[in-house]
C-alpha atoms as a PDB file:
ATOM      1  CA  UNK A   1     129.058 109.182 138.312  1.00  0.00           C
ATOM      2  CA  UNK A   2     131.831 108.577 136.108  1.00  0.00           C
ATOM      3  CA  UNK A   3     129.129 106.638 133.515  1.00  0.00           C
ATOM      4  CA  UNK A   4     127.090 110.289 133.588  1.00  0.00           C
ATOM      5  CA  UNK A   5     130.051 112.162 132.492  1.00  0.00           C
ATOM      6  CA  UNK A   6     130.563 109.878 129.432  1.00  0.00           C
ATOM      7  CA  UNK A   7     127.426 109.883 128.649  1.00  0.00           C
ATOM      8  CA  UNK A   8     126.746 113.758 128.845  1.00  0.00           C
ATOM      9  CA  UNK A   9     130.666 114.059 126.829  1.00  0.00           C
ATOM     10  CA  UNK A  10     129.164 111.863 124.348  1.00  0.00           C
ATOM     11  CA  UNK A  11     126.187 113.930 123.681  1.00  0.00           C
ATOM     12  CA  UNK A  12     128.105 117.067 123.733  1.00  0.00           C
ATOM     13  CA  UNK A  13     130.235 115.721 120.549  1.00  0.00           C
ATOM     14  CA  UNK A  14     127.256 114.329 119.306  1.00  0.00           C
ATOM     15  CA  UNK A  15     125.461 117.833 118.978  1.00  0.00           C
ATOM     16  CA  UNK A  16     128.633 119.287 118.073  1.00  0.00           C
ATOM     17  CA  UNK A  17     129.198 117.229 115.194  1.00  0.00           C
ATOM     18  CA  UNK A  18     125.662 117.957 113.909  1.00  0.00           C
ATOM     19  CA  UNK A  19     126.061 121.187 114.271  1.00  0.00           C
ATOM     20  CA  UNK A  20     129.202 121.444 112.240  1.00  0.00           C
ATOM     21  CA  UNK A  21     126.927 119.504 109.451  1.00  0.00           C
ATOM     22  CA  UNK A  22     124.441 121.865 108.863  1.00  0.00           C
ATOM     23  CA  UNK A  23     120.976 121.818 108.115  1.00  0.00           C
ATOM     24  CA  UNK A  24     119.304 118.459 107.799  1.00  0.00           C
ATOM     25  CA  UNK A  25     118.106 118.492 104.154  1.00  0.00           C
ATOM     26  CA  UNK A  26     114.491 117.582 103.456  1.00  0.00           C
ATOM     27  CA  UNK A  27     113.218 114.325 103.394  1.00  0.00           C
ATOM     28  CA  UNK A  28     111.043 113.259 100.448  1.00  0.00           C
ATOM     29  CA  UNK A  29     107.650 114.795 100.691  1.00  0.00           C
ATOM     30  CA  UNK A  30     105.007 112.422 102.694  1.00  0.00           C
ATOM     31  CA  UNK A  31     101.551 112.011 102.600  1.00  0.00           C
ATOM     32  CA  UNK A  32     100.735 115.216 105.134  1.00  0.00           C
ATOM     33  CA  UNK A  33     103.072 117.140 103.551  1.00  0.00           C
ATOM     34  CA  UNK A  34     102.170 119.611 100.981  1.00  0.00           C
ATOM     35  CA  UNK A  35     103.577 122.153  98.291  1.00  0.00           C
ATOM     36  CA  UNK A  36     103.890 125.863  99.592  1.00  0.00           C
ATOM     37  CA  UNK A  37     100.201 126.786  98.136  1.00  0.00           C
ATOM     38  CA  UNK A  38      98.322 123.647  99.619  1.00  0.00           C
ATOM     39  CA  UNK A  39      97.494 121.730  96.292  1.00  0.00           C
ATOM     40  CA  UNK A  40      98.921 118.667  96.216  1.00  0.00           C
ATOM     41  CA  UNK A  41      97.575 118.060  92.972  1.00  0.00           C
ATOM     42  CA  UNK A  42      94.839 118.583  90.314  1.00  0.00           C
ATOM     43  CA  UNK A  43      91.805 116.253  89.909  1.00  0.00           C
ATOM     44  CA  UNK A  44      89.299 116.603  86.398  1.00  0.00           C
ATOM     45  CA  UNK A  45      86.202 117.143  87.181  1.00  0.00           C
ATOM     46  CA  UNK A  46      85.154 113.816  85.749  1.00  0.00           C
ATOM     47  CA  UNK A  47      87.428 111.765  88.255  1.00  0.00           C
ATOM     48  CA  UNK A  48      85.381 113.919  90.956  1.00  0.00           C
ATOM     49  CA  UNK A  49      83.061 110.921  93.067  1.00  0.00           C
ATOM     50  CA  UNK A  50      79.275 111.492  91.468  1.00  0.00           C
ATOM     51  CA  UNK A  51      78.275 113.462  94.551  1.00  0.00           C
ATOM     52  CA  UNK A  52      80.857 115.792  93.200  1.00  0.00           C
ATOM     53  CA  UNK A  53      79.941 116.085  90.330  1.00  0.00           C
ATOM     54  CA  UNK A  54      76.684 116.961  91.005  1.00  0.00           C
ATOM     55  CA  UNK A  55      77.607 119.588  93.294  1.00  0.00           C
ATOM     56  CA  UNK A  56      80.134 121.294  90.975  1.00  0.00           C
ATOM     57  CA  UNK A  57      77.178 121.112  87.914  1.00  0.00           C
ATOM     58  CA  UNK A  58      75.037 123.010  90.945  1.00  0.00           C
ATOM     59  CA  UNK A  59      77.500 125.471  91.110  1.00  0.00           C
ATOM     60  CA  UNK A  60      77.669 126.474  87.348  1.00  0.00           C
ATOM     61  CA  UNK A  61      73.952 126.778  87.356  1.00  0.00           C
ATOM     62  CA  UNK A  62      73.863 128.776  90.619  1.00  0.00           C
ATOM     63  CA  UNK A  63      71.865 126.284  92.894  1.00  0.00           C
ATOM     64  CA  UNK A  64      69.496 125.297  93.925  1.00  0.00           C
ATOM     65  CA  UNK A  65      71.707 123.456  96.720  1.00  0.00           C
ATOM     66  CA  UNK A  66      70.645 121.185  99.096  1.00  0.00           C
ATOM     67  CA  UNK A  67      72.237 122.393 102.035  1.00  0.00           C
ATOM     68  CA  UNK A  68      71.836 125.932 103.876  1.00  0.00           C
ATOM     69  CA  UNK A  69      75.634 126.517 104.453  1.00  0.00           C
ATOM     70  CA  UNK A  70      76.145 126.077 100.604  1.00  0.00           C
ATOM     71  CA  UNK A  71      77.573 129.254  98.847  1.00  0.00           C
ATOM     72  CA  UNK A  72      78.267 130.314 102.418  1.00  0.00           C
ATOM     73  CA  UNK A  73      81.946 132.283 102.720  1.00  0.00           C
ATOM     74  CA  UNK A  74      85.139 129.954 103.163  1.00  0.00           C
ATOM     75  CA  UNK A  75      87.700 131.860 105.198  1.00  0.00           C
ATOM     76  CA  UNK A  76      90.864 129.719 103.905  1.00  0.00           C
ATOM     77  CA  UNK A  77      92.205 129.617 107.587  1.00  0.00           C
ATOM     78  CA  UNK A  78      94.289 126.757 107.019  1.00  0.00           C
ATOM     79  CA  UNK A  79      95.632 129.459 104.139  1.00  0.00           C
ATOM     80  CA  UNK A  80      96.053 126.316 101.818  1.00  0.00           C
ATOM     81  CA  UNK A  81      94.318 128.285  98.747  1.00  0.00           C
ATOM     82  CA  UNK A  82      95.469 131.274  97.087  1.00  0.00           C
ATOM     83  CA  UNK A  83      95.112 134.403  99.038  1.00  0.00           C
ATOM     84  CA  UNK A  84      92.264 136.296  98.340  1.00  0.00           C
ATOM     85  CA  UNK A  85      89.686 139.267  99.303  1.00  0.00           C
ATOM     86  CA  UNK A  86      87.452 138.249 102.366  1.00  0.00           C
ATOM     87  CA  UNK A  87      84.036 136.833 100.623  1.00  0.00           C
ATOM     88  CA  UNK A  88      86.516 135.950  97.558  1.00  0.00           C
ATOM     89  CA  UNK A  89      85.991 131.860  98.379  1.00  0.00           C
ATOM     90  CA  UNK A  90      82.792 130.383  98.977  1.00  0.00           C
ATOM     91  CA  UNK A  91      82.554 126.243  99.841  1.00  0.00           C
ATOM     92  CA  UNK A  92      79.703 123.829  98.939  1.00  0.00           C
ATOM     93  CA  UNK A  93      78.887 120.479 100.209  1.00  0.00           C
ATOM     94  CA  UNK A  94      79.460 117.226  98.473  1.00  0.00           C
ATOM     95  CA  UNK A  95      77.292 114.707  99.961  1.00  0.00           C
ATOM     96  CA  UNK A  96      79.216 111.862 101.537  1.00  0.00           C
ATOM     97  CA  UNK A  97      77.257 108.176 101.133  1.00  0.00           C
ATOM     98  CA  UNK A  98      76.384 106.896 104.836  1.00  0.00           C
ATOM     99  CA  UNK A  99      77.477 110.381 106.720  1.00  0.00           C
ATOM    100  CA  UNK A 100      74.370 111.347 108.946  1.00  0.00           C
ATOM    101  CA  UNK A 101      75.900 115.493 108.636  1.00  0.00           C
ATOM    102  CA  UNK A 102      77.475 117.189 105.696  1.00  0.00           C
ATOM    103  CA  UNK A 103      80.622 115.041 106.047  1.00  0.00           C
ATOM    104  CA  UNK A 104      84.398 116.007 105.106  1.00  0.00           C
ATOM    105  CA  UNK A 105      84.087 116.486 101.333  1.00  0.00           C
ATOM    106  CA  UNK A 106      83.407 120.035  99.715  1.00  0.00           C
ATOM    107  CA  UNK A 107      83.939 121.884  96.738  1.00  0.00           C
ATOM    108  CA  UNK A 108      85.637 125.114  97.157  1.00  0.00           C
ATOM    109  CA  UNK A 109      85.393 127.752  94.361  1.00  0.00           C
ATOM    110  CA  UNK A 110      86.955 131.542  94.571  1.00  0.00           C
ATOM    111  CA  UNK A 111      85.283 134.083  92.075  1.00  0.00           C
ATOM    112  CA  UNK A 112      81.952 135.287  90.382  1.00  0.00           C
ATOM    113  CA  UNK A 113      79.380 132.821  91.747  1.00  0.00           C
ATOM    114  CA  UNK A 114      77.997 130.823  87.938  1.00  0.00           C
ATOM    115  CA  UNK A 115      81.833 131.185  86.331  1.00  0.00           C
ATOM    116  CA  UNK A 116      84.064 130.887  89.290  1.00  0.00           C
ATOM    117  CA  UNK A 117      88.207 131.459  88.786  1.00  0.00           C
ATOM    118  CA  UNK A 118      89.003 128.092  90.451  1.00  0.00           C
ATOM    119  CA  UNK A 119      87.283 125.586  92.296  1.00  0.00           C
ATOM    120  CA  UNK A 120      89.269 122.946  94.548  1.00  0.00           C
ATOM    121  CA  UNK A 121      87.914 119.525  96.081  1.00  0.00           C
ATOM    122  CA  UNK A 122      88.465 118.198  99.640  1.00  0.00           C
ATOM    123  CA  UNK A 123      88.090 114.862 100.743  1.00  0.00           C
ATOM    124  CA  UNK A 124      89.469 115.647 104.000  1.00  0.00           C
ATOM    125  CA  UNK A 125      87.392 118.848 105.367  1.00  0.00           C
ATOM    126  CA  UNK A 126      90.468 121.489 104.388  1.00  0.00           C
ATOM    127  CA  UNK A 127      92.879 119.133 105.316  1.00  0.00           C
ATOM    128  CA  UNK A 128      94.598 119.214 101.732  1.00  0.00           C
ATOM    129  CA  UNK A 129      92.909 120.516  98.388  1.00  0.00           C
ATOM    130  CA  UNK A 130      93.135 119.542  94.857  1.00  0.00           C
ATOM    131  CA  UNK A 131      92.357 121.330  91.665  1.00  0.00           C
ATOM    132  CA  UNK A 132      89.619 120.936  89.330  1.00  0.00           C
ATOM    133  CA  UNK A 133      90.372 120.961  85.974  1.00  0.00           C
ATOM    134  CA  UNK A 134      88.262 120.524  83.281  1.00  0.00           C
END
């Protein structure tokens, strides 16, 4: 009994002294975590894999594209992208080598459909974006 009460006093000055410290500051950003508008970071179109490529040339000649659910209204629930007007971002596959479905990777582009304002790859279906540049 007497081993409970030292233990639970321990804790007690424990949390007391951390609360006396203040907030914890931030550790070094890791691999899931990401700035406050979702990009981690930008990527030119010519690092983009081949399939992506492709699929961003599709997009600045307004198709034809291979798969029905391309050009088809990204909702940015994970709210990773800028904000913008429902219909405002629109996704596009890019094929992934040895994936029997569309895979994880797409284009995302928000904006007029031939001359979109930005465009952003995923590897990771919406997991984390990155820029393309040109």
């Amino acid at each position: 009994m007497a081993r409970v009460a030292a233990i639970k006093l321990a804790l007690t000055s424990v949390l007391f002294a951390v609360s006396l410290a203040g907030p914890v500051p931030a550790a070094a950003k890791g691999p899931t975590e990401r700035p406050a508008d979702g990009v981690e970071t930008t990527i030119r179109w010519t690092e983009l894999p081949w399939q992506g490529r492709e699929t961003y040339e599709l997009i600045r000649q307004g198709g034809p594209f291979p798969y029905d659910k391309d050009g088809s209204v990204f909702f940015n629930r994970e709210r990773l992208l800028p904000a913008g007007k429902r219909g405002y971002w629109r996704e596009y596959t890019v094929k992934t080598p040895g994936s029997r479905d569309r895979g994880a990777r797409r284009i995302v582009c928000g904006g007029p459909p031939r001359q979109p304002d930005a465009c952003y790859y995923t590897a990771d279906h919406y997991a984390s974006f990155r820029k393309i540049v040109e």
